[in-house]
PDB file of N, CA and C in Angstrom:
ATOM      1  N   UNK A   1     -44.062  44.914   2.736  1.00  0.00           N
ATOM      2  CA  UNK A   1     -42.867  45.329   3.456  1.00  0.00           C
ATOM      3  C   UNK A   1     -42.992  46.788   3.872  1.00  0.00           C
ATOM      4  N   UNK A   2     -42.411  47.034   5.065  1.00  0.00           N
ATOM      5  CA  UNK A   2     -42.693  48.794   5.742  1.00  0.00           C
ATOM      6  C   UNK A   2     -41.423  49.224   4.913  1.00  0.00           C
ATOM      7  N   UNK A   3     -41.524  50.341   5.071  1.00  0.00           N
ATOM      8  CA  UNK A   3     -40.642  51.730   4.528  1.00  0.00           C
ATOM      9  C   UNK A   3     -40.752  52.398   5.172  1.00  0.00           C
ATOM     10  N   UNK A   4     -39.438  53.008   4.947  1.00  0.00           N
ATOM     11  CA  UNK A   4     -39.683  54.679   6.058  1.00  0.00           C
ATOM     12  C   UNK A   4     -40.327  55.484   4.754  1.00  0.00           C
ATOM     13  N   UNK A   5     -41.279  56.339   4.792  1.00  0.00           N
ATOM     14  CA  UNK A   5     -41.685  57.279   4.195  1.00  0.00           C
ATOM     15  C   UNK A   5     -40.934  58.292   3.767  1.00  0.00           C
ATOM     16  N   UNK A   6     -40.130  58.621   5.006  1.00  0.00           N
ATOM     17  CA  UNK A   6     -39.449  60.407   4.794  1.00  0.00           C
ATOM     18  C   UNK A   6     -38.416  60.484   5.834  1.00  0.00           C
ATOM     19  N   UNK A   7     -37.588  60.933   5.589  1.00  0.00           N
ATOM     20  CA  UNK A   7     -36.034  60.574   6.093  1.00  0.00           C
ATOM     21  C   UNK A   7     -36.340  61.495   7.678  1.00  0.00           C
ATOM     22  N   UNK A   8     -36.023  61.128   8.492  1.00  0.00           N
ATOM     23  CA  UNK A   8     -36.169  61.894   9.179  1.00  0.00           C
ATOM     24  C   UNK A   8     -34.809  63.196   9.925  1.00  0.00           C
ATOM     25  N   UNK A   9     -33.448  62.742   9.002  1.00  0.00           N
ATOM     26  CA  UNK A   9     -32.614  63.571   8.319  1.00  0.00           C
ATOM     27  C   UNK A   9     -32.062  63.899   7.685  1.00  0.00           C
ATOM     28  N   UNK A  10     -31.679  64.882   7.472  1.00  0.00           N
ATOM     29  CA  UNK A  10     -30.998  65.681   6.052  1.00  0.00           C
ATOM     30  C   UNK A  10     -29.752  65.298   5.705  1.00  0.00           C
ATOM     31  N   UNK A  11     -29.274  64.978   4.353  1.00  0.00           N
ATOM     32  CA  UNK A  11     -27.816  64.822   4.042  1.00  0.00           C
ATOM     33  C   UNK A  11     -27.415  65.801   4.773  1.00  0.00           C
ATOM     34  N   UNK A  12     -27.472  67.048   4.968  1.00  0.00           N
ATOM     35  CA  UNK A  12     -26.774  68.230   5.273  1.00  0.00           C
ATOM     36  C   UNK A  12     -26.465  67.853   6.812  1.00  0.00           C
ATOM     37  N   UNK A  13     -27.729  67.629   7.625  1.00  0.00           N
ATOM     38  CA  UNK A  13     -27.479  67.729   8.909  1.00  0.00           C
ATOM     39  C   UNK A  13     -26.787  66.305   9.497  1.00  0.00           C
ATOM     40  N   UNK A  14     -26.790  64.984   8.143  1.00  0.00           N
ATOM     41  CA  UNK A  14     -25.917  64.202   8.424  1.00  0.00           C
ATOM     42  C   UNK A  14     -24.699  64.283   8.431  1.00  0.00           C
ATOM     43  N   UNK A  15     -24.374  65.186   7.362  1.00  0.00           N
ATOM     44  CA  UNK A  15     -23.116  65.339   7.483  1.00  0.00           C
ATOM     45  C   UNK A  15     -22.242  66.148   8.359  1.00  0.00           C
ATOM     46  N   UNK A  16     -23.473  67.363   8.663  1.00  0.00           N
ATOM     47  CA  UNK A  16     -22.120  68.227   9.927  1.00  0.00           C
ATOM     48  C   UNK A  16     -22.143  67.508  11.414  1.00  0.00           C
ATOM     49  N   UNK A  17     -23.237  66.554  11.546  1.00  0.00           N
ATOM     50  CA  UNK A  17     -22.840  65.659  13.025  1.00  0.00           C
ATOM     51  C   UNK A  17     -22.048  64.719  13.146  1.00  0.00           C
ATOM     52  N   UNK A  18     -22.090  64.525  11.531  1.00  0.00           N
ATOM     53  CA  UNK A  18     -21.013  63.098  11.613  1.00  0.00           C
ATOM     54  C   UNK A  18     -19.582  63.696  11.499  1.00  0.00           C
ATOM     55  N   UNK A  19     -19.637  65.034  11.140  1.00  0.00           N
ATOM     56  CA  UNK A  19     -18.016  66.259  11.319  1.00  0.00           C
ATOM     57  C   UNK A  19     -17.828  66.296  12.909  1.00  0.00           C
ATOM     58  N   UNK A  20     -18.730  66.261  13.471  1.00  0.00           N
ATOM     59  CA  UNK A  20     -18.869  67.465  14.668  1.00  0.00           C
ATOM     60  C   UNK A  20     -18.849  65.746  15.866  1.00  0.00           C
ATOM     61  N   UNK A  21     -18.631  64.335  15.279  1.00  0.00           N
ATOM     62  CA  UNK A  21     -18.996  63.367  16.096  1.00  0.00           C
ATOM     63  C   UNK A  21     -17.556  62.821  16.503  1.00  0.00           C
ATOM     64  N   UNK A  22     -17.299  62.901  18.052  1.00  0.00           N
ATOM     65  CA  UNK A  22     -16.017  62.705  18.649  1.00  0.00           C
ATOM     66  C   UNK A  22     -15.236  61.362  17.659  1.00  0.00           C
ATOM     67  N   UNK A  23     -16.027  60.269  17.326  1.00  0.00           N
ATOM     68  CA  UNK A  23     -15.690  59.202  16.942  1.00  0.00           C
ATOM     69  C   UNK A  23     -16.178  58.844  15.205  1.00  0.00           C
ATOM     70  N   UNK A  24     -16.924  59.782  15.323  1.00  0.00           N
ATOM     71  CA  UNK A  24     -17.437  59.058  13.462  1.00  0.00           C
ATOM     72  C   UNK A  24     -16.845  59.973  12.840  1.00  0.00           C
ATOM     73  N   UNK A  25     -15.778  61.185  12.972  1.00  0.00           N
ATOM     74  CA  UNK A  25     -15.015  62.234  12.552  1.00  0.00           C
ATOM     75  C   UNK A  25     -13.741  61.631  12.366  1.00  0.00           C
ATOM     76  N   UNK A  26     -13.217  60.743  13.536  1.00  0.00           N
ATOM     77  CA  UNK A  26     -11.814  60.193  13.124  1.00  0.00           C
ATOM     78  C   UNK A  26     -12.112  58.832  12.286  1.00  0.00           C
ATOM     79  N   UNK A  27     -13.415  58.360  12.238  1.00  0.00           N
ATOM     80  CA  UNK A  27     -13.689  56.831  11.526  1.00  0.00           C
ATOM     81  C   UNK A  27     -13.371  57.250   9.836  1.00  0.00           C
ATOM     82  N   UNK A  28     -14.209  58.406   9.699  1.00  0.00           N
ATOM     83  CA  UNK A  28     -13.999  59.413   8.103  1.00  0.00           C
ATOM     84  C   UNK A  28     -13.238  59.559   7.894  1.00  0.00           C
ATOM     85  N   UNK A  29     -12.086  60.565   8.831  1.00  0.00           N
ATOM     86  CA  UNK A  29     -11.110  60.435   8.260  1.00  0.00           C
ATOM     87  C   UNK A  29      -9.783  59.554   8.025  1.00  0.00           C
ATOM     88  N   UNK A  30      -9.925  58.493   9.314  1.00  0.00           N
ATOM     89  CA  UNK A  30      -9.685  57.210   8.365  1.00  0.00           C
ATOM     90  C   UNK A  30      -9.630  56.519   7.424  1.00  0.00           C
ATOM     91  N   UNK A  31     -11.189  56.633   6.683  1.00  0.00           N
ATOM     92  CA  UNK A  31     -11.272  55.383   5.589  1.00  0.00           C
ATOM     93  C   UNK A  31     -11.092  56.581   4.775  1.00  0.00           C
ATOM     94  N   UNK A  32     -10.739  57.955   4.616  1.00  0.00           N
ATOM     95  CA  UNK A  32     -10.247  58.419   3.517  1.00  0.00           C
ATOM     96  C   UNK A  32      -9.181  58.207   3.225  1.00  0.00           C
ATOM     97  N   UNK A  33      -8.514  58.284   4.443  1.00  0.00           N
ATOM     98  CA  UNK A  33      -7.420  58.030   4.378  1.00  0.00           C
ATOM     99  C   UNK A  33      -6.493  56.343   4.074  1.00  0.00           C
ATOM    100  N   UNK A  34      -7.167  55.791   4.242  1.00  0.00           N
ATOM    101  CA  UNK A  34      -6.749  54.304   3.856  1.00  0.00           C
ATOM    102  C   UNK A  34      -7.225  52.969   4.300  1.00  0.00           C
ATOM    103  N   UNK A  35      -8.234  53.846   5.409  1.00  0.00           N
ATOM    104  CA  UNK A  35      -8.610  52.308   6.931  1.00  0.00           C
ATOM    105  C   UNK A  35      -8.333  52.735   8.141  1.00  0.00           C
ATOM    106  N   UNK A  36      -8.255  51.856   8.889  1.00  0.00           N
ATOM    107  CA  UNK A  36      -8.996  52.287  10.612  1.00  0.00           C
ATOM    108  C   UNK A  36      -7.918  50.975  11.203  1.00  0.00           C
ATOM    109  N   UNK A  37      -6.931  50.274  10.030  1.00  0.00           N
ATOM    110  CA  UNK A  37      -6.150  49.000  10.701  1.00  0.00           C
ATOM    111  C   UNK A  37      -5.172  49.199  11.749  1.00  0.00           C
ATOM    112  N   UNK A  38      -4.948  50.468  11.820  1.00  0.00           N
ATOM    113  CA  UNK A  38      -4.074  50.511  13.168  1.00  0.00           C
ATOM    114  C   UNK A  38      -5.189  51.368  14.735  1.00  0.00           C
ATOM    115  N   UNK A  39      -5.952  51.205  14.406  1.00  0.00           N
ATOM    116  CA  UNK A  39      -6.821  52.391  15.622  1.00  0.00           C
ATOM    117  C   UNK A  39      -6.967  50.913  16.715  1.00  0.00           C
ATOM    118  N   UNK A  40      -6.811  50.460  17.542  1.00  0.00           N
ATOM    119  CA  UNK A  40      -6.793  49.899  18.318  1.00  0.00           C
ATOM    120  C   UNK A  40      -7.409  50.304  20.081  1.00  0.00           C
ATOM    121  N   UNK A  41      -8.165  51.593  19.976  1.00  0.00           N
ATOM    122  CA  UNK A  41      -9.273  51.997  21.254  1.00  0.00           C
ATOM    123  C   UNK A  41     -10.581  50.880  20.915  1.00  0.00           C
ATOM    124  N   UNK A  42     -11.024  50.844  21.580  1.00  0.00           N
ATOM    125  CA  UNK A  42     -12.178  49.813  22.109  1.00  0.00           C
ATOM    126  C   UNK A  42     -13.171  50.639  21.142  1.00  0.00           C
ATOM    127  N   UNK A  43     -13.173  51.636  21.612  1.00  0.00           N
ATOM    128  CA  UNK A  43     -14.578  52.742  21.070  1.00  0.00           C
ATOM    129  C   UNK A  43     -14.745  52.638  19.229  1.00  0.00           C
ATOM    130  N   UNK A  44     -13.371  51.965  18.650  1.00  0.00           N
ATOM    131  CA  UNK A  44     -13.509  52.143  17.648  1.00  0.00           C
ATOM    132  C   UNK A  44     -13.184  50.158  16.793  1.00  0.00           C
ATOM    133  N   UNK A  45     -13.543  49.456  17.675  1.00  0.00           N
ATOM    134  CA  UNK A  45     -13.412  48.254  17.045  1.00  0.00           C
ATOM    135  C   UNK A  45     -14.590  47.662  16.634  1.00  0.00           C
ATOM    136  N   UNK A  46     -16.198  47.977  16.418  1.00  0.00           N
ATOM    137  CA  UNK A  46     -17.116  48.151  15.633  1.00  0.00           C
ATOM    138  C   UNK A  46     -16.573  48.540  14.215  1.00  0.00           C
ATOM    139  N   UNK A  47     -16.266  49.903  14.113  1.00  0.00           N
ATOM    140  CA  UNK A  47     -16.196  50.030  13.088  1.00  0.00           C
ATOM    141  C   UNK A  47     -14.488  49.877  11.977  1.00  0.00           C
ATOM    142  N   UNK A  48     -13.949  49.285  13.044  1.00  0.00           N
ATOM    143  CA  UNK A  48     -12.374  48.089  12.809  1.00  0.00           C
ATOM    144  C   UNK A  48     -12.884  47.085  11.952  1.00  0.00           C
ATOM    145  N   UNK A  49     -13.797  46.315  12.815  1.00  0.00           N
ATOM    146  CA  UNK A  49     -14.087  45.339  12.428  1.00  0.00           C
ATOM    147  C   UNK A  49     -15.130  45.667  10.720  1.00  0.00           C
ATOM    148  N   UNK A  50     -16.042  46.248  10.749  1.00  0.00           N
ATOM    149  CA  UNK A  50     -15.972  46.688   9.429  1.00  0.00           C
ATOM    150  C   UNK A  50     -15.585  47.456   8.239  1.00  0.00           C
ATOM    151  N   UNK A  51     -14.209  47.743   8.551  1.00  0.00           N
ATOM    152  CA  UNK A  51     -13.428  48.242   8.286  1.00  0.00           C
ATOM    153  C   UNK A  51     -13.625  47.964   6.599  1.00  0.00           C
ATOM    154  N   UNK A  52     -13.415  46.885   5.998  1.00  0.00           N
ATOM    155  CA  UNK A  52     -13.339  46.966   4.444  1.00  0.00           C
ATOM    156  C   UNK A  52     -14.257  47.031   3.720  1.00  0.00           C
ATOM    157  N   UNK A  53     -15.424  47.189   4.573  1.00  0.00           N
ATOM    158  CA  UNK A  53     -16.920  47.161   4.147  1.00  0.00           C
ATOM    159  C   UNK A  53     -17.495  48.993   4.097  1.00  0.00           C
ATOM    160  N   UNK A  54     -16.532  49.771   4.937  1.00  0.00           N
ATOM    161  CA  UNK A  54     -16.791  51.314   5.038  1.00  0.00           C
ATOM    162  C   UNK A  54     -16.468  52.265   3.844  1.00  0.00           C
ATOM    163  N   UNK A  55     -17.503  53.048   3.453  1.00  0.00           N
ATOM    164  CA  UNK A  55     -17.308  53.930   2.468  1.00  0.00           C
ATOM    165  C   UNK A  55     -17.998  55.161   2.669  1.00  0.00           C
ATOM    166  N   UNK A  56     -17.665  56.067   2.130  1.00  0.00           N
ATOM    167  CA  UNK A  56     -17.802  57.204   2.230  1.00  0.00           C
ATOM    168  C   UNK A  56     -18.565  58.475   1.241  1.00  0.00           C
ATOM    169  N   UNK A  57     -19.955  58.870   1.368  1.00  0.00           N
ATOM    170  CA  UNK A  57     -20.538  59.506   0.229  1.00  0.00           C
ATOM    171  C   UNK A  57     -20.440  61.105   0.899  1.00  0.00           C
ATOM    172  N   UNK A  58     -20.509  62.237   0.126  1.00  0.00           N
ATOM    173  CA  UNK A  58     -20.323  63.402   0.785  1.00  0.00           C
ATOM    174  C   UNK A  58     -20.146  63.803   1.962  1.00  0.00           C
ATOM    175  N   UNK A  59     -18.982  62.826   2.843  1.00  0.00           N
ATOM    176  CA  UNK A  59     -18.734  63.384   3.775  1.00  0.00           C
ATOM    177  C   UNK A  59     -19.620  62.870   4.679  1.00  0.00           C
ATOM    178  N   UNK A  60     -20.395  61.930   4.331  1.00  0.00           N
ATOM    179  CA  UNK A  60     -20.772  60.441   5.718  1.00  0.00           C
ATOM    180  C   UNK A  60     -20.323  59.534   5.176  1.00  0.00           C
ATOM    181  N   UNK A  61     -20.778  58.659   6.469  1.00  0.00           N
ATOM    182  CA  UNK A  61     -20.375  57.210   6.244  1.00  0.00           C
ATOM    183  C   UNK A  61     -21.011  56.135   5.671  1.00  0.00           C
ATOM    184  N   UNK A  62     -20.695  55.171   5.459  1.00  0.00           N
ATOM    185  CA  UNK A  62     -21.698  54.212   5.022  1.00  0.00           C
ATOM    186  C   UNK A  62     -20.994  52.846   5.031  1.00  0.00           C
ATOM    187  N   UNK A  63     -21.944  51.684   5.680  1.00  0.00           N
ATOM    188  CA  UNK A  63     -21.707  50.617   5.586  1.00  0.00           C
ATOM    189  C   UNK A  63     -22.166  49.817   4.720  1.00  0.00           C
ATOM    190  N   UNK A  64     -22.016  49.347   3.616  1.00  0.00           N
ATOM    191  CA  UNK A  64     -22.776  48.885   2.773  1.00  0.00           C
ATOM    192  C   UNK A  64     -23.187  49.526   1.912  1.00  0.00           C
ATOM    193  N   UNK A  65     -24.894  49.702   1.947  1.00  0.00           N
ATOM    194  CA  UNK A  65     -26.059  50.708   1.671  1.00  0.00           C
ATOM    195  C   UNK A  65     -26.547  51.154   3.039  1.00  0.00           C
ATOM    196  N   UNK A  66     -25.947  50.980   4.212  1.00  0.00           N
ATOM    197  CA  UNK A  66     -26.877  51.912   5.331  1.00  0.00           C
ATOM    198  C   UNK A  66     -25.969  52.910   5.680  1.00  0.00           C
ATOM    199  N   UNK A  67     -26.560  54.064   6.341  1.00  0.00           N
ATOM    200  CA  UNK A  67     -25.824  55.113   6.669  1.00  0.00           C
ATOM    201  C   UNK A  67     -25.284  54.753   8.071  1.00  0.00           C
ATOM    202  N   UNK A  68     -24.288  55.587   8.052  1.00  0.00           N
ATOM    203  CA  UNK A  68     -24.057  55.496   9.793  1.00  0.00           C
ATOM    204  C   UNK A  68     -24.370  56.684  10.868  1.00  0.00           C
ATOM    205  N   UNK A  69     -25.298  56.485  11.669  1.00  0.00           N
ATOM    206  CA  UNK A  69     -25.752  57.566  11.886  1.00  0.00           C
ATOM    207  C   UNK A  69     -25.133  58.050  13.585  1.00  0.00           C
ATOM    208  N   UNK A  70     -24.614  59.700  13.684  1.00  0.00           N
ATOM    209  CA  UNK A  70     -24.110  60.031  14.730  1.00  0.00           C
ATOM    210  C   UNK A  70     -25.213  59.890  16.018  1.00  0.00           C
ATOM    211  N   UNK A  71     -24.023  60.487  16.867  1.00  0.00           N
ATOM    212  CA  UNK A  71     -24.907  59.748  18.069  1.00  0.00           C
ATOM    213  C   UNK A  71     -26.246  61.029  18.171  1.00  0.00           C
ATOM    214  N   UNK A  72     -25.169  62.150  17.778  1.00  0.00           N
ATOM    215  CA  UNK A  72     -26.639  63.013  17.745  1.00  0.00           C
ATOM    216  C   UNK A  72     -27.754  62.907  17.294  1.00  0.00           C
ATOM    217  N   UNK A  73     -27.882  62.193  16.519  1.00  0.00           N
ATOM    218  CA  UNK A  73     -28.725  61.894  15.312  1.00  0.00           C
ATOM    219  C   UNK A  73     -30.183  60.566  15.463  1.00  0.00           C
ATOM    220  N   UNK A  74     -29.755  60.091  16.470  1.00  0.00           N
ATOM    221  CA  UNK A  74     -30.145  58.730  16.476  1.00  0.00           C
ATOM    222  C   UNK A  74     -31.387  58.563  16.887  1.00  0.00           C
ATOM    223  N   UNK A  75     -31.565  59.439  17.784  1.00  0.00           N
ATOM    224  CA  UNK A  75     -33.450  59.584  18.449  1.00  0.00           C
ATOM    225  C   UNK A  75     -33.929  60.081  17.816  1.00  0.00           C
ATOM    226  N   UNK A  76     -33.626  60.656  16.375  1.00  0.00           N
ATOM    227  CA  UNK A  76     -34.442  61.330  15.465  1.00  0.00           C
ATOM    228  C   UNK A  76     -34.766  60.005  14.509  1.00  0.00           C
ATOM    229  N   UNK A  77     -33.883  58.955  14.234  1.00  0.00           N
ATOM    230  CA  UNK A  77     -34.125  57.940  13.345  1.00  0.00           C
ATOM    231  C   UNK A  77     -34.691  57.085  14.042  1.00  0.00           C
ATOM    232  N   UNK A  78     -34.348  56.538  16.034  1.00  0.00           N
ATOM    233  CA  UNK A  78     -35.456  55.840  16.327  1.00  0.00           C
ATOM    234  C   UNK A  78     -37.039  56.199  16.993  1.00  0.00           C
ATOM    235  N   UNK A  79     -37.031  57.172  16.702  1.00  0.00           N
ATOM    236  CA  UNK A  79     -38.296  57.963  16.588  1.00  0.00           C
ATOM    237  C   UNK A  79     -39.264  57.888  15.312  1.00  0.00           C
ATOM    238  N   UNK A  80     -38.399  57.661  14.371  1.00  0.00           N
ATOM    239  CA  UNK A  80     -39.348  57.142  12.773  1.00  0.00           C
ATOM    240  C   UNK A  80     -39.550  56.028  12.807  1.00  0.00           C
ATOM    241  N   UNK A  81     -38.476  55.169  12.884  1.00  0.00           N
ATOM    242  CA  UNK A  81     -38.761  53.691  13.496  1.00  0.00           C
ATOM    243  C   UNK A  81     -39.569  53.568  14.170  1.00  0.00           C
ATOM    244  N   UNK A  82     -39.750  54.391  15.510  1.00  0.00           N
ATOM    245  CA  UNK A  82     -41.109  53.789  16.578  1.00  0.00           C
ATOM    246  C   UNK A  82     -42.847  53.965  16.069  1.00  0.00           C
ATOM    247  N   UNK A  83     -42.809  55.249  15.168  1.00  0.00           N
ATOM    248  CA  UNK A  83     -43.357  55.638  14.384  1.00  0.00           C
ATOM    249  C   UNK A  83     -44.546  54.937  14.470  1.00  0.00           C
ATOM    250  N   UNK A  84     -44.955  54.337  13.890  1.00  0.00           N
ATOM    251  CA  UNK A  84     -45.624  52.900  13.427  1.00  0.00           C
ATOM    252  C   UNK A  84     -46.085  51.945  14.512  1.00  0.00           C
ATOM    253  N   UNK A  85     -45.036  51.647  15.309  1.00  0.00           N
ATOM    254  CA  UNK A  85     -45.122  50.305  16.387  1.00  0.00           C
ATOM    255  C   UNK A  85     -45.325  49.544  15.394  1.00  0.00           C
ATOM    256  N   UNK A  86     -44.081  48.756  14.284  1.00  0.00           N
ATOM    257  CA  UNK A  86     -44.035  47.674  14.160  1.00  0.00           C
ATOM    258  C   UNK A  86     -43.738  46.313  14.580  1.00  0.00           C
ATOM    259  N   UNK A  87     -43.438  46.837  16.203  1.00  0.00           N
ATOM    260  CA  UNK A  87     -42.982  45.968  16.592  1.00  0.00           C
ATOM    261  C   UNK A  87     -41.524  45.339  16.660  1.00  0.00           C
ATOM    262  N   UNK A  88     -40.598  44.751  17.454  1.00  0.00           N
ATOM    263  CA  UNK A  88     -39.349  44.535  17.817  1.00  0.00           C
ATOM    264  C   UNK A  88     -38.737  44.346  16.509  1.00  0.00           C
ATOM    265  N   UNK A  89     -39.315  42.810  15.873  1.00  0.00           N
ATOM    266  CA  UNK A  89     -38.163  42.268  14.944  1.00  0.00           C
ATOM    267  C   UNK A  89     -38.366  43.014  13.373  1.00  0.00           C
ATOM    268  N   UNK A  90     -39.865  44.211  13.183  1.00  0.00           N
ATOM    269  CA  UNK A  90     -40.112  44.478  11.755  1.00  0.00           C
ATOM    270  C   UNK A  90     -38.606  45.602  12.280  1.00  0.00           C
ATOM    271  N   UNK A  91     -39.020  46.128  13.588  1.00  0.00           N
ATOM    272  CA  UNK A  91     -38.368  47.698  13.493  1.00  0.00           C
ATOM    273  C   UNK A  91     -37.078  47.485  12.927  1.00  0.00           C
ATOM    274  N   UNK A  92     -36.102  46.335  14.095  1.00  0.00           N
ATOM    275  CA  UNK A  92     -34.855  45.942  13.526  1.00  0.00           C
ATOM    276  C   UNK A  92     -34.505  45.598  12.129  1.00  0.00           C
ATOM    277  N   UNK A  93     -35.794  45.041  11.427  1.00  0.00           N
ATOM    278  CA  UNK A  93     -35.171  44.572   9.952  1.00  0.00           C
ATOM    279  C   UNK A  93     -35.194  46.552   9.499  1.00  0.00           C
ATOM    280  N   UNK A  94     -36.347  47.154   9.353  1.00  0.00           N
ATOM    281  CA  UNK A  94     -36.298  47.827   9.046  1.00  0.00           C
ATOM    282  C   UNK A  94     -35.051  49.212   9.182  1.00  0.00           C
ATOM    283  N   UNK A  95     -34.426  49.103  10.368  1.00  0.00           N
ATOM    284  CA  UNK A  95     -33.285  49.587  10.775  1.00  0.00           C
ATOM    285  C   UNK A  95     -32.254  48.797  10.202  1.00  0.00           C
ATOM    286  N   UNK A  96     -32.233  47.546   9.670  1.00  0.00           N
ATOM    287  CA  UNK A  96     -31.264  47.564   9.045  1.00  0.00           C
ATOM    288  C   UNK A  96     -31.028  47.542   7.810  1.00  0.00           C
ATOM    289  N   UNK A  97     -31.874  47.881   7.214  1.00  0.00           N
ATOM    290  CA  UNK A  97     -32.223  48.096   5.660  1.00  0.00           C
ATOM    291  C   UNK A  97     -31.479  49.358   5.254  1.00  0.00           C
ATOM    292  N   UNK A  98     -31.578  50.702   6.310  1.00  0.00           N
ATOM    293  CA  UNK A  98     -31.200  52.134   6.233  1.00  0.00           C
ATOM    294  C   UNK A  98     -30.280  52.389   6.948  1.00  0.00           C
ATOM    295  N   UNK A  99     -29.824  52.009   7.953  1.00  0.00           N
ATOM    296  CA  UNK A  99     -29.316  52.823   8.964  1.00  0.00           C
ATOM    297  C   UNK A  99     -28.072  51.482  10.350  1.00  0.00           C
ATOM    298  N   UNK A 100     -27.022  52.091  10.590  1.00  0.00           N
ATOM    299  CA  UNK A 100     -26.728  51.380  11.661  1.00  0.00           C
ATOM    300  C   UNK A 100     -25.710  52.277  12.463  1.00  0.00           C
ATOM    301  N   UNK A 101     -25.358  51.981  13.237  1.00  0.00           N
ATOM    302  CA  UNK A 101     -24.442  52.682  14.616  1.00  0.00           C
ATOM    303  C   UNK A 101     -24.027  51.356  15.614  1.00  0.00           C
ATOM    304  N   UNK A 102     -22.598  51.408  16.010  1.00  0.00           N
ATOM    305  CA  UNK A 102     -22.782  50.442  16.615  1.00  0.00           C
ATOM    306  C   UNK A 102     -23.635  50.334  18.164  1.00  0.00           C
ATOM    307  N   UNK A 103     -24.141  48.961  18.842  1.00  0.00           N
ATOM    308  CA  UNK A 103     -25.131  48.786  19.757  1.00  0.00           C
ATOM    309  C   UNK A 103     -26.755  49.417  19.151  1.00  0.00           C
ATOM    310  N   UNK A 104     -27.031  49.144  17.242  1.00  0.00           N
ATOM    311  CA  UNK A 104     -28.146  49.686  17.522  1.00  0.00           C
ATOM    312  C   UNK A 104     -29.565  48.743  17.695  1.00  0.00           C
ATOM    313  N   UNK A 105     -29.116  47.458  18.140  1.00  0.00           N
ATOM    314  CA  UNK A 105     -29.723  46.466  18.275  1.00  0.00           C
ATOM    315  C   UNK A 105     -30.337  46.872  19.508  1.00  0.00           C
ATOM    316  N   UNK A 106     -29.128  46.947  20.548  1.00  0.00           N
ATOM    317  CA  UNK A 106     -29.766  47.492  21.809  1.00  0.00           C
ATOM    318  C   UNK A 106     -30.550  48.877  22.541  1.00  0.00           C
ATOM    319  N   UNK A 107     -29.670  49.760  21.666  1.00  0.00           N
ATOM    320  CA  UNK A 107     -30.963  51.105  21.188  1.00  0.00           C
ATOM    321  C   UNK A 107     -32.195  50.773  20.550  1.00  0.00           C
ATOM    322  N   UNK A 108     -32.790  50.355  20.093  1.00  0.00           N
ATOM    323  CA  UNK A 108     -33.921  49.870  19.453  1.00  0.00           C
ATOM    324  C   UNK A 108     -34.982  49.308  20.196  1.00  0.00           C
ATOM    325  N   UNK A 109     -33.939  48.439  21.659  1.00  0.00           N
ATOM    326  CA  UNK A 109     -34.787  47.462  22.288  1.00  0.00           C
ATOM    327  C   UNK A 109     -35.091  48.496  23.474  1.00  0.00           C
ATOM    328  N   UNK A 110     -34.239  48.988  23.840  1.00  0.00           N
ATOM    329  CA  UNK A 110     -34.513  50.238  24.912  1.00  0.00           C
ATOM    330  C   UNK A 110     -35.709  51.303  24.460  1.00  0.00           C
ATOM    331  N   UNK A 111     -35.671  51.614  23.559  1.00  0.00           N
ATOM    332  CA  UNK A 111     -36.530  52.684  22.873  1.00  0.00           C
ATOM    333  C   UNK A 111     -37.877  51.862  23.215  1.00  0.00           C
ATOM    334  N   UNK A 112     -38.507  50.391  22.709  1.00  0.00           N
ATOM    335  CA  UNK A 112     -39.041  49.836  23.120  1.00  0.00           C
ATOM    336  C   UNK A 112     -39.788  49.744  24.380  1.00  0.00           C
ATOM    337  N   UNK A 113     -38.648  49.459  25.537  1.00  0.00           N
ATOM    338  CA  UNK A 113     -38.955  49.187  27.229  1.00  0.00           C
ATOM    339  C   UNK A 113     -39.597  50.432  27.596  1.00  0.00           C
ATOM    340  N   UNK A 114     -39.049  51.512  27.022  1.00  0.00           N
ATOM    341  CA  UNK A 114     -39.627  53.015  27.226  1.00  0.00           C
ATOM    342  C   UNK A 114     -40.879  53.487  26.926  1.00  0.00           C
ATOM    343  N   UNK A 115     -41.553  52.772  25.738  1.00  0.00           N
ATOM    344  CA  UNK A 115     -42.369  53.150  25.135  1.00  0.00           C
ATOM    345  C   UNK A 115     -43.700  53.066  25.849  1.00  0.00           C
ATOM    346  N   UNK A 116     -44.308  54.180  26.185  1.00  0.00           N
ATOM    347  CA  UNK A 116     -45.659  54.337  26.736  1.00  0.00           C
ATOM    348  C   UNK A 116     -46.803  53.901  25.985  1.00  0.00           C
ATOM    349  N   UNK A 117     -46.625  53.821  24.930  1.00  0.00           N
ATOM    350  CA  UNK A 117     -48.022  53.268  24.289  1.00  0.00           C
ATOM    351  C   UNK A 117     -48.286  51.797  25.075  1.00  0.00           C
TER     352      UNK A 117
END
């Protein structure tokens, strides 16, 4: 089975993008606050819908065991992912072992179409 080796970010720098993230800032302070059951914008019914499954470790997010990673953040994690070229369906398992955002099925596959190798 692949592994990521080495994170390719920091609790620290997860946490001030996911402060500093138009939408994963009000998702936080949501589920501190109790849930996300009345937010009813489009932008935020991903993470509605996993709403009782969201928790919160120093100030990120987390679904499960994967992090949720800001948007800033994301070409730095599918950049470790591409890493390798494991290919479509290892990368996705492997992305979902660590990490999710919503549409990152389709980020993954794009990163892909792009890829010059």
């Amino acid at each position: 089975m692949m592994e990521l080796v080495k994170s390719p970010i920091s609790e620290a720098e997860l946490r001030q993008c996911t402060r500093n993230d138009p939408f994963l800032s009000v998702v936080l302070r949501r589920v501190l606050e109790g849930g996300l059951n009345f937010e009813a914008r489009e932008c935020f019914k991903p993470f509605v819908a996993r709403g009782k499954e969201l928790t919160t470790e120093s100030g990120c997010l987390l679904w499960g065991s994967c992090v949720i990673v800001p948007e800033a953040l994301r070409s730095k994690v599918i950049n470790e992912l591409h890493e390798v070229h494991p290919g479509m369906s290892r990368r996705k398992a492997l992305a979902r072992s660590y990490v999710w955002w919503p549409n990152i099925d389709k980020d993954l596959e794009s990163s892909v179409r792009h890829c010059r190798t």
